[in-house]
C-alpha atoms as a PDB file:
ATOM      1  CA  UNK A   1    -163.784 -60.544  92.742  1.00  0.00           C
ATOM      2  CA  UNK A   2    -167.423 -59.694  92.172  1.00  0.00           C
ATOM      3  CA  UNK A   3    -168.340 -56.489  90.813  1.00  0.00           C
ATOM      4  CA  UNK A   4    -171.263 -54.852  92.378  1.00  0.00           C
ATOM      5  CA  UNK A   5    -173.742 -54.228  89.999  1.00  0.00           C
ATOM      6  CA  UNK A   6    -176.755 -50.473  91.086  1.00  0.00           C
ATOM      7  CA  UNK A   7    -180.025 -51.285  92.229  1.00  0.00           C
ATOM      8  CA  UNK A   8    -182.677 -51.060  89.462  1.00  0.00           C
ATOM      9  CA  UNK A   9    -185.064 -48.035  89.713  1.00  0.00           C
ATOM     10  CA  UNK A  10    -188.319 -48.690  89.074  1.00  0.00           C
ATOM     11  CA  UNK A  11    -189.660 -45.645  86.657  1.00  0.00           C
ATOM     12  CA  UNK A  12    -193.069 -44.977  88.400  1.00  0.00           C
ATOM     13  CA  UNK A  13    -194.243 -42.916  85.922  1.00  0.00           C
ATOM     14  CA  UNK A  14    -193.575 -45.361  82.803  1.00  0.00           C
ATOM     15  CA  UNK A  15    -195.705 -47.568  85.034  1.00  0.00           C
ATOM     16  CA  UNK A  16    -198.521 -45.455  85.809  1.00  0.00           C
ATOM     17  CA  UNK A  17    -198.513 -44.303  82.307  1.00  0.00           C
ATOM     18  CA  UNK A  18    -199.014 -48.095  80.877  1.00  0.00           C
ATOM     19  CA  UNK A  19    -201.672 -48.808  83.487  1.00  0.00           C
ATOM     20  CA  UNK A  20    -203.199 -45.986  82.627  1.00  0.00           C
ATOM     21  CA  UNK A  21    -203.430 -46.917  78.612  1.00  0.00           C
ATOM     22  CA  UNK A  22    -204.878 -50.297  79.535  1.00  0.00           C
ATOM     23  CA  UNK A  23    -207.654 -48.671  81.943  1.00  0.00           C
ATOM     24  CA  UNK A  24    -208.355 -45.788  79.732  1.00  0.00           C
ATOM     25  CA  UNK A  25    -212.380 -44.908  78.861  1.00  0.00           C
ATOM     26  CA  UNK A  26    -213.585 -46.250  75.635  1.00  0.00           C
ATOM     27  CA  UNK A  27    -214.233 -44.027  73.207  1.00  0.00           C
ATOM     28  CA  UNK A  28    -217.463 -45.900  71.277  1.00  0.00           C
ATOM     29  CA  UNK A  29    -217.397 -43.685  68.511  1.00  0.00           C
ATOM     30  CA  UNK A  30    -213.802 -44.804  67.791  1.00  0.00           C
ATOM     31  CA  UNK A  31    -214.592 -47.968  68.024  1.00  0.00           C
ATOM     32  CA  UNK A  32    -217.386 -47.920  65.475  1.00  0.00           C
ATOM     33  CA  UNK A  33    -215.252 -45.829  63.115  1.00  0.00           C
ATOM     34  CA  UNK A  34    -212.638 -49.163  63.757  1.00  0.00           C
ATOM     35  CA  UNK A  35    -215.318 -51.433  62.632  1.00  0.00           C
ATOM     36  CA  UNK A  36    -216.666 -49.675  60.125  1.00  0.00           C
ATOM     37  CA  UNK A  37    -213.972 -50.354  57.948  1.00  0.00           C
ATOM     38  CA  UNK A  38    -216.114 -50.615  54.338  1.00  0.00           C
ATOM     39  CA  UNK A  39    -214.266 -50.085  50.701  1.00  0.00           C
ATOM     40  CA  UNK A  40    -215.581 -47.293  48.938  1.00  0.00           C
ATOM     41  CA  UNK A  41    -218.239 -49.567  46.883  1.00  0.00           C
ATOM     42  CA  UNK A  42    -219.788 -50.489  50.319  1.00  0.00           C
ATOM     43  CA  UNK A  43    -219.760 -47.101  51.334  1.00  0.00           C
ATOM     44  CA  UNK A  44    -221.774 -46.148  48.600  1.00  0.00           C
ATOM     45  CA  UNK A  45    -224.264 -49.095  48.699  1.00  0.00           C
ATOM     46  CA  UNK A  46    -224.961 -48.210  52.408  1.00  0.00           C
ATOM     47  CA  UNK A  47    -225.714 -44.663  51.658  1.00  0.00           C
ATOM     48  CA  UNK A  48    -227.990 -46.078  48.781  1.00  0.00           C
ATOM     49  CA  UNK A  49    -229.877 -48.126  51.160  1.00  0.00           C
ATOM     50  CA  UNK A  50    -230.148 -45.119  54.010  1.00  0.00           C
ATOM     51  CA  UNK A  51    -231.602 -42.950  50.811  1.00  0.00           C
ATOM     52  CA  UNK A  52    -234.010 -45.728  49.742  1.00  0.00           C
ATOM     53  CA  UNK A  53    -234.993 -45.797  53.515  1.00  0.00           C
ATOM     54  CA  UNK A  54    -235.600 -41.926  53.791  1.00  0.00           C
ATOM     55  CA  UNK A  55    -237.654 -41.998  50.672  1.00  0.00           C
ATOM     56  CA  UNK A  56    -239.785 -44.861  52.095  1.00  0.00           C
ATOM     57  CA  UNK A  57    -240.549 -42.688  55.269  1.00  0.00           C
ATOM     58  CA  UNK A  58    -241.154 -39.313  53.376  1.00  0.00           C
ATOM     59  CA  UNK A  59    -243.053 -40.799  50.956  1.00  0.00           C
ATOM     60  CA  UNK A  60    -245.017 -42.726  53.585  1.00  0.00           C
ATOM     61  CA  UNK A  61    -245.297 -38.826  56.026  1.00  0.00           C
ATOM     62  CA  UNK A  62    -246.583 -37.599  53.040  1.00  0.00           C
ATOM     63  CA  UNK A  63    -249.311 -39.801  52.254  1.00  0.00           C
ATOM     64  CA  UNK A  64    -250.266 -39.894  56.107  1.00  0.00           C
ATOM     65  CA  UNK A  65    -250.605 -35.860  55.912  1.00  0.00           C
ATOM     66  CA  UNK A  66    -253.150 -36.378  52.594  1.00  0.00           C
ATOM     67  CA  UNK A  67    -255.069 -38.633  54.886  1.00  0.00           C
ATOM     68  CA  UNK A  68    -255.554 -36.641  57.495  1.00  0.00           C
ATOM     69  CA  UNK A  69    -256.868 -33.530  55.560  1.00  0.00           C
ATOM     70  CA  UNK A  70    -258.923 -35.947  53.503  1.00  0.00           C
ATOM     71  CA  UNK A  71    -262.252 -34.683  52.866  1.00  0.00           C
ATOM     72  CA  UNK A  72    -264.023 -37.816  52.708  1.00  0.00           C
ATOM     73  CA  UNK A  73    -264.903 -39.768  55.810  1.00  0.00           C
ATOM     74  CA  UNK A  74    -264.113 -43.512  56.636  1.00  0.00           C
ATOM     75  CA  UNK A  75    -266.642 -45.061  59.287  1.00  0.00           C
ATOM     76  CA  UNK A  76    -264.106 -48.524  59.489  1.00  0.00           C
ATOM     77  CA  UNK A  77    -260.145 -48.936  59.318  1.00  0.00           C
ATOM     78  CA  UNK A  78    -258.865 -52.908  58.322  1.00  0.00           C
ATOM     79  CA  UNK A  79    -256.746 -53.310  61.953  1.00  0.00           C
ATOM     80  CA  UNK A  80    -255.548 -57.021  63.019  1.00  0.00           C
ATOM     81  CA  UNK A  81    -257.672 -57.432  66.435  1.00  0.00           C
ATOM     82  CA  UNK A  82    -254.892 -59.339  68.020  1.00  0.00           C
ATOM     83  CA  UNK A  83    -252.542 -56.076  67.837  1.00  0.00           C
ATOM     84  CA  UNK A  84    -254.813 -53.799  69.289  1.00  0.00           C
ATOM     85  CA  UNK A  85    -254.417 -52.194  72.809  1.00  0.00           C
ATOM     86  CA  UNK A  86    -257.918 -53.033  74.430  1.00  0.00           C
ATOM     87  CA  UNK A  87    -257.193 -49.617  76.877  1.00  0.00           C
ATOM     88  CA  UNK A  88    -256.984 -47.245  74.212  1.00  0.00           C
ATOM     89  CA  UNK A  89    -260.191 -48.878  72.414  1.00  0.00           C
ATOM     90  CA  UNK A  90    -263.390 -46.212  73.031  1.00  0.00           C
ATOM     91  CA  UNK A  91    -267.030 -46.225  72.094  1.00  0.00           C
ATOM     92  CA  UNK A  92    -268.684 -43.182  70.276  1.00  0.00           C
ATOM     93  CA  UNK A  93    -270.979 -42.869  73.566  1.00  0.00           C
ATOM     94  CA  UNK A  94    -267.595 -42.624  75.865  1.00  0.00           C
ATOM     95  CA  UNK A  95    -266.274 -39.899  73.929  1.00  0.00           C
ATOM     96  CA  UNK A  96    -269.907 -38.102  73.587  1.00  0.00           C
ATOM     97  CA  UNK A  97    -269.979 -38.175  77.137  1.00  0.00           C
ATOM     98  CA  UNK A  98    -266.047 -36.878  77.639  1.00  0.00           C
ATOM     99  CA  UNK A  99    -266.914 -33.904  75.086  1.00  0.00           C
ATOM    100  CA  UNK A 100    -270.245 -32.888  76.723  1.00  0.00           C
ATOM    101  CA  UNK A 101    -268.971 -33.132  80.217  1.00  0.00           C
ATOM    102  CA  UNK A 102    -265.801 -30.767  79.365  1.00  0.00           C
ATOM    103  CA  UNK A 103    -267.233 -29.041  75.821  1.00  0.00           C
ATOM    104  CA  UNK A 104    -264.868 -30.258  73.500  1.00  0.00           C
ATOM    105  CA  UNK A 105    -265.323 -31.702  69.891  1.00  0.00           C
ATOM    106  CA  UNK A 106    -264.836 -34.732  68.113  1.00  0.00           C
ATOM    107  CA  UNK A 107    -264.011 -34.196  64.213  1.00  0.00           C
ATOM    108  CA  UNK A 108    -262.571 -35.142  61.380  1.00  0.00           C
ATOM    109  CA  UNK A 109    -259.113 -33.826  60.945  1.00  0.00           C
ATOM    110  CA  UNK A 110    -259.664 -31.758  58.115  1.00  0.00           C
ATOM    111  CA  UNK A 111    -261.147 -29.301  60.684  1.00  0.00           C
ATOM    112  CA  UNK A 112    -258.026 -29.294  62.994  1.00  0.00           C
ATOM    113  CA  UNK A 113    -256.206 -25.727  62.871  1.00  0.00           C
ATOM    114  CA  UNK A 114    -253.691 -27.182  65.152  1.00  0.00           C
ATOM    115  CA  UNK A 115    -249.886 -28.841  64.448  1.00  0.00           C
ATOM    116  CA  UNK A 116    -249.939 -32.396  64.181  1.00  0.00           C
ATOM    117  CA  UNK A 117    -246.643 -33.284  66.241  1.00  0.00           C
ATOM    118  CA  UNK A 118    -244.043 -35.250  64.407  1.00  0.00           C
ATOM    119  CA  UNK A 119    -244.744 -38.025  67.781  1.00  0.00           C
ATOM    120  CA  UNK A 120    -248.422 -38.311  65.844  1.00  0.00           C
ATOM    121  CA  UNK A 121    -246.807 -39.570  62.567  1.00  0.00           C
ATOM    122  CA  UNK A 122    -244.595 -41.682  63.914  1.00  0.00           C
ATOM    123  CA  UNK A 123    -247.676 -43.295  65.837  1.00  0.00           C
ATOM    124  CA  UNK A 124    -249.272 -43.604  62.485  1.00  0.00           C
ATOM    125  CA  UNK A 125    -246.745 -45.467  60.994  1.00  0.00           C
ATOM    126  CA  UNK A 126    -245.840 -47.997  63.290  1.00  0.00           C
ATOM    127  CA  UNK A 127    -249.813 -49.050  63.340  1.00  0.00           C
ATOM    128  CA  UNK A 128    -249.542 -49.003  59.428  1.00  0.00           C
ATOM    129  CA  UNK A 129    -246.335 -51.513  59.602  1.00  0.00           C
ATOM    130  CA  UNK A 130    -247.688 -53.122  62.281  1.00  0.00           C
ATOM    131  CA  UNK A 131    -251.334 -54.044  60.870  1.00  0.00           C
ATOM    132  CA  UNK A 132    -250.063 -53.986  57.350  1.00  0.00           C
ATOM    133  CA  UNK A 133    -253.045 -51.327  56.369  1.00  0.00           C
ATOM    134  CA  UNK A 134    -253.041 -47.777  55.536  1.00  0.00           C
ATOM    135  CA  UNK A 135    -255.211 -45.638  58.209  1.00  0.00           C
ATOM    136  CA  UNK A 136    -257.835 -43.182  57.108  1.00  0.00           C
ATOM    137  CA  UNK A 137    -260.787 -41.313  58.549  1.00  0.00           C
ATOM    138  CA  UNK A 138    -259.014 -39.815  60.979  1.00  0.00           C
ATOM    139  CA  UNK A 139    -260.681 -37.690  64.018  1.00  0.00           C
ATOM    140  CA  UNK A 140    -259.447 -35.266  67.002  1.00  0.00           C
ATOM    141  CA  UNK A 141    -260.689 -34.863  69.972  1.00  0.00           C
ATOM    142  CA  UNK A 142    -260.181 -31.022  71.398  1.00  0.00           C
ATOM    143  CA  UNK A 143    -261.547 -27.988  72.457  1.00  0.00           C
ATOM    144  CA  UNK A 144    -263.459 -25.525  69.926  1.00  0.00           C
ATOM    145  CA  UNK A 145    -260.969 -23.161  69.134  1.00  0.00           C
ATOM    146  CA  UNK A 146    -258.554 -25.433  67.907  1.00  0.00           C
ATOM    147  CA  UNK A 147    -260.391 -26.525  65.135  1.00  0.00           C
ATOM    148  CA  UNK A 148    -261.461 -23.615  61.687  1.00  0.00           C
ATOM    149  CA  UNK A 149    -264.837 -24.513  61.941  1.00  0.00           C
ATOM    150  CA  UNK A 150    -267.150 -23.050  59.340  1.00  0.00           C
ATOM    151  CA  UNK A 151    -269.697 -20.459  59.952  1.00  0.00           C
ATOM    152  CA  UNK A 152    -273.724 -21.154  59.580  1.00  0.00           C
ATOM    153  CA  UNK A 153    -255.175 -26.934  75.980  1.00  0.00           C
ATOM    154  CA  UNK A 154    -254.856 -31.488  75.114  1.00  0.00           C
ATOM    155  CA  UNK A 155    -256.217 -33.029  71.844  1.00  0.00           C
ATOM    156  CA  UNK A 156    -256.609 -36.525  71.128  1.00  0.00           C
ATOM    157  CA  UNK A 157    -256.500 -38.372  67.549  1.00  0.00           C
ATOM    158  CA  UNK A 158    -258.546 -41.364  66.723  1.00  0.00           C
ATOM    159  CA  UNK A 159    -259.139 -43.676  63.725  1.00  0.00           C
ATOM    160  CA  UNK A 160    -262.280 -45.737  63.269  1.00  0.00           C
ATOM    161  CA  UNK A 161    -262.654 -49.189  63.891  1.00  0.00           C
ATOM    162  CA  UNK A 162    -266.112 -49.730  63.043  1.00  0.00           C
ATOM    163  CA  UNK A 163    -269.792 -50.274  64.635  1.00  0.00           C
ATOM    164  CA  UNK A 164    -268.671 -47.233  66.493  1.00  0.00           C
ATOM    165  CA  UNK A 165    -265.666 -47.616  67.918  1.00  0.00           C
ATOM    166  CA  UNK A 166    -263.008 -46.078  67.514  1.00  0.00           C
ATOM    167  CA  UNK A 167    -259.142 -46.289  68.164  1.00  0.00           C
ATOM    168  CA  UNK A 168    -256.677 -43.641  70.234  1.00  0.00           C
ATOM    169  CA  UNK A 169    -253.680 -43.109  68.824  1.00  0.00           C
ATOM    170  CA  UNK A 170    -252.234 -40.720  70.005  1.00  0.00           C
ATOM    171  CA  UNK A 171    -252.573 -37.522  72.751  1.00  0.00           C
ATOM    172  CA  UNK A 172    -250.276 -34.444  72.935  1.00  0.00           C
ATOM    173  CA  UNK A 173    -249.938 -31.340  73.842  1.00  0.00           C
ATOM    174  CA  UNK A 174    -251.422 -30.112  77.564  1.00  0.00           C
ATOM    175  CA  UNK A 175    -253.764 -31.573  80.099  1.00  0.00           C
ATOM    176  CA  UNK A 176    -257.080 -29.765  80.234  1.00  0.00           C
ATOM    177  CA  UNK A 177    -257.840 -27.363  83.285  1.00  0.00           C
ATOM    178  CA  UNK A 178    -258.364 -29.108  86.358  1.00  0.00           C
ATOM    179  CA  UNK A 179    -261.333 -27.137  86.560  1.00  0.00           C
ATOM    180  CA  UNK A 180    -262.644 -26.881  82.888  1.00  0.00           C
ATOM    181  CA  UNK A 181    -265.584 -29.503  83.942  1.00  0.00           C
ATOM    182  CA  UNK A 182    -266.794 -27.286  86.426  1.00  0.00           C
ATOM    183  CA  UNK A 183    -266.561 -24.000  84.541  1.00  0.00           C
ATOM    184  CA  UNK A 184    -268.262 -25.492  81.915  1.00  0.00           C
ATOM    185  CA  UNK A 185    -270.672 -27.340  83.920  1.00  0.00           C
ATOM    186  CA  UNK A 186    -273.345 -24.850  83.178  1.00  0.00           C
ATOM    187  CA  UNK A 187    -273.444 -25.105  79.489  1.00  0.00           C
ATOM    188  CA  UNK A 188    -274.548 -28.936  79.417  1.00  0.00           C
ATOM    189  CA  UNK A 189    -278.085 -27.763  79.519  1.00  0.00           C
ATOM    190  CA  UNK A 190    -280.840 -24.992  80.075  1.00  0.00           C
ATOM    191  CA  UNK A 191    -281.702 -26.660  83.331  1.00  0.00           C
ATOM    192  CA  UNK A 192    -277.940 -25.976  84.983  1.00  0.00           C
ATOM    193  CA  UNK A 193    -277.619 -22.890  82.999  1.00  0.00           C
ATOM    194  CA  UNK A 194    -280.589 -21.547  84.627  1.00  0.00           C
ATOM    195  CA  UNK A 195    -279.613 -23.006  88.530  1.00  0.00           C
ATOM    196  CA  UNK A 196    -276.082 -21.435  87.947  1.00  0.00           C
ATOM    197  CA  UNK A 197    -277.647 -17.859  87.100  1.00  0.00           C
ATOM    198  CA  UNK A 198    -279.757 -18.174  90.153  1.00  0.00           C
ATOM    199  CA  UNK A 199    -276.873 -18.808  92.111  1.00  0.00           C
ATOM    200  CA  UNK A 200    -275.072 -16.211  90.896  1.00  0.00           C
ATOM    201  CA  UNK A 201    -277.898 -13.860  91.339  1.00  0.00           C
ATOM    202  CA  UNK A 202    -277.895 -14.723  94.810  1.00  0.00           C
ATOM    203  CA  UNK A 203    -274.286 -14.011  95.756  1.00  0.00           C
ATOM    204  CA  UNK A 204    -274.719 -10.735  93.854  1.00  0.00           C
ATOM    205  CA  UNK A 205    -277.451 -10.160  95.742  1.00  0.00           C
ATOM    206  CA  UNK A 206    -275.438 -10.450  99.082  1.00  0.00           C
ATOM    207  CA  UNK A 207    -272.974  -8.219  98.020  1.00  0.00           C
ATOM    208  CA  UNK A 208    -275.558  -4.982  97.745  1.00  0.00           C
ATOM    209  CA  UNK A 209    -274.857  -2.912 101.074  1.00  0.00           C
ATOM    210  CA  UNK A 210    -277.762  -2.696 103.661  1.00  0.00           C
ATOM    211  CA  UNK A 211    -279.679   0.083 103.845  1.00  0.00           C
ATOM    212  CA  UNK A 212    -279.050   0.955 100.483  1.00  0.00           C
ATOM    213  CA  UNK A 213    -282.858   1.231  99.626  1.00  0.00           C
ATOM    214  CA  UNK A 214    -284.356   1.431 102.465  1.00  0.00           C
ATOM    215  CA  UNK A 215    -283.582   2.391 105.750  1.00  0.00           C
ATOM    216  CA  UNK A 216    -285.307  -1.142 107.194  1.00  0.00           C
ATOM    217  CA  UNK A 217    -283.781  -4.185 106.196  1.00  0.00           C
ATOM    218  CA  UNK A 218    -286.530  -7.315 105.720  1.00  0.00           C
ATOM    219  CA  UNK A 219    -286.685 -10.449 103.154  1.00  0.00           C
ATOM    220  CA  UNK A 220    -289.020  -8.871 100.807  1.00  0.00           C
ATOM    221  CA  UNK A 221    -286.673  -5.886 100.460  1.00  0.00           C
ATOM    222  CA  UNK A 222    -284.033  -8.748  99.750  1.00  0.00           C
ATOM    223  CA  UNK A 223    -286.116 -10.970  97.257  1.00  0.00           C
ATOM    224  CA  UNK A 224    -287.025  -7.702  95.422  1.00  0.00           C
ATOM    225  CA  UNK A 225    -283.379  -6.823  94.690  1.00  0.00           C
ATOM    226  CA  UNK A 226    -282.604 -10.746  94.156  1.00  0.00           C
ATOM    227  CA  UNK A 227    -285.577 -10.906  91.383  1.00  0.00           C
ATOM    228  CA  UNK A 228    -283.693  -7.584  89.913  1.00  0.00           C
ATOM    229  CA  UNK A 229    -280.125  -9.592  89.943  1.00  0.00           C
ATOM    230  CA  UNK A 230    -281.757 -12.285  88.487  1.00  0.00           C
ATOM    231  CA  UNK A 231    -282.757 -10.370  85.656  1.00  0.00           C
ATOM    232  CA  UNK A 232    -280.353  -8.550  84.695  1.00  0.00           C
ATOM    233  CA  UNK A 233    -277.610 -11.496  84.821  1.00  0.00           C
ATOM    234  CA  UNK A 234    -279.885 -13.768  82.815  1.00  0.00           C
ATOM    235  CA  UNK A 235    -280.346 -11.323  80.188  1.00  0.00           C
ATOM    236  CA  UNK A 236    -276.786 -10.549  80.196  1.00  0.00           C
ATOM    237  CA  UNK A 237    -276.324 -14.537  79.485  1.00  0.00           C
ATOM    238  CA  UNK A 238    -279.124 -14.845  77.128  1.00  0.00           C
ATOM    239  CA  UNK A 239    -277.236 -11.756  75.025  1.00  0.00           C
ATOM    240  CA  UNK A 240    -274.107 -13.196  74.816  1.00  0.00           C
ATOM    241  CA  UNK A 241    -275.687 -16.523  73.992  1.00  0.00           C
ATOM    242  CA  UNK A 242    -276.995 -15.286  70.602  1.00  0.00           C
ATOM    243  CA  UNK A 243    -274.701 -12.671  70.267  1.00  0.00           C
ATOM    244  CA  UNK A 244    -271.942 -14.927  69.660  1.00  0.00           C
ATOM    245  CA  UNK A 245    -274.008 -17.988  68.680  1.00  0.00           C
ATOM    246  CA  UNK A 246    -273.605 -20.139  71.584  1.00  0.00           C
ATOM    247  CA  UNK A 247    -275.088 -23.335  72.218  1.00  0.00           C
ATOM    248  CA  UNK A 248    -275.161 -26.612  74.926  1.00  0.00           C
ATOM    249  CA  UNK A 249    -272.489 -29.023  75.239  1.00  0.00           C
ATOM    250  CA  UNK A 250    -275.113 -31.619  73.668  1.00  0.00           C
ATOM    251  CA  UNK A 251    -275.563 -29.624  70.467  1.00  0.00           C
ATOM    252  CA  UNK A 252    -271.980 -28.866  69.195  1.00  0.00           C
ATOM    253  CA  UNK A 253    -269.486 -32.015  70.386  1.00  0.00           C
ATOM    254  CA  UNK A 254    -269.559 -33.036  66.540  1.00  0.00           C
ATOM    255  CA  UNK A 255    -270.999 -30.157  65.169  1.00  0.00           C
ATOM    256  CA  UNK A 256    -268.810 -28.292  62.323  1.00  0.00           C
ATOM    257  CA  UNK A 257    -270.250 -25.328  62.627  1.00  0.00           C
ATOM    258  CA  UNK A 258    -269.066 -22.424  64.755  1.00  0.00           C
ATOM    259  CA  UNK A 259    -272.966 -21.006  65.597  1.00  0.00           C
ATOM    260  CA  UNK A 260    -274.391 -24.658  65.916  1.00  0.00           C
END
């Protein structure tokens, strides 16, 4: 006789449970705690090394901060030609230009009231490892009240390369206005200063209700008030000129004093 033996139930859950373990996410940190499996000696000489490496970069922040509020200027820097980015390469007259056109300055770094961003130093020091050199001489490009000039919203550090050239390193912060080159278009010179109070004088002129004088309206009535616009907004511009020492774009974009 042959004894009949149950039907074998298959456990789903066992199952799903197993397939589950062998398909299960990967926890990396685990698995560099797995491999990291030093003795207490090599724990210690790794933590050495991570020390040694720490002290290298503070001591190497620290010596880029003493550079850039050094007070003596450097008109070359000893960069390997070969490394250099060719885009971020700018002559004296190109950055003239850029700081007359939207009235910024270009000075040394001593002058710069501003935080230099962590993102700057790091800059620094991968042109220093990269060039083998230490960089000095630095300059900023920005507007003037970012800078504690002495008294007689994006900057942009350089270093000198020499002949007049210089090198960008690095740009933070915010973009200018979109219209900062037109609102300081009439500060590049007397000539557009004086066009832009004429202008000015004009529209003001408009703006005076008819009548308001005289009963009949003509163009000598209307040139009459313009001439009085005229001088009472250019003598408004010609106090706060030397009020608060004011001068053309041409005059102050590497000028270190405030009333240049």
């Amino acid at each position: 006789m042959y004894s009949l033996q149950e039907p074998q139930i298959l456990n789903f859950d066992v199952i799903a449970k197993k397939i589950k373990m062998i398909f299960q996410k990967t926890n990396i940190e685990r698995e560099l705690l797995h491999l990291k499996n030093y003795t207490r000696e090599e724990e210690e000489k790794v933590l050495a090394e991570v020390q040694q490496i720490l002290k290298g970069h503070s001591s190497k922040s620290k010596k880029i901060s003493k550079n850039l509020v050094a007070s003596k200027s450097v008109l070359s820097n000893d960069f390997d030609f070969d490394l250099l980015e060719t885009d971020r390469i700018y002559h004296i007259e190109q950055i003239k230009k850029i700081c007359i056109d939207y009235r910024l300055r270009f000075l040394d770094t001593r002058y710069f009231k501003g935080k230099i961003p962590n993102s700057a130093f790091d800059k620094i020091k991968q042109l220093e490892e990269s060039h083998d050199t230490e960089i000095k001489g630095f300059k900023i490009m920005a507007p003037s009240k970012l800078f504690k000039l002495e008294d007689k919203d994006d900057p942009l550090l350089f270093a000198p390369i020499g002949n007049d050239y210089f090198y960008l390193i690095h740009k933070w912060g915010n973009d200018l206005h979109p219209f900062r080159k037109l609102l300081v278009w009439p500060f590049k010179s007397i000539v557009n200063l004086t066009l832009f109070t004429l202008v000015i004088s004009y529209f003001a002129t408009l703006l005076v209700p008819e009548g308001l004088f005289s009963k009949n309206n003509s163009a000598t009535e209307f040139w009459i008030i313009y001439f009085f616009m005229f001088k009472c907004i250019a003598s408004v511009v010609i106090f706060y000129g030397f009020a608060l020492g004011k001068n053309f774009n041409p005059a102050i974009w590497n000028s270190k004093y405030f009333n240049a």
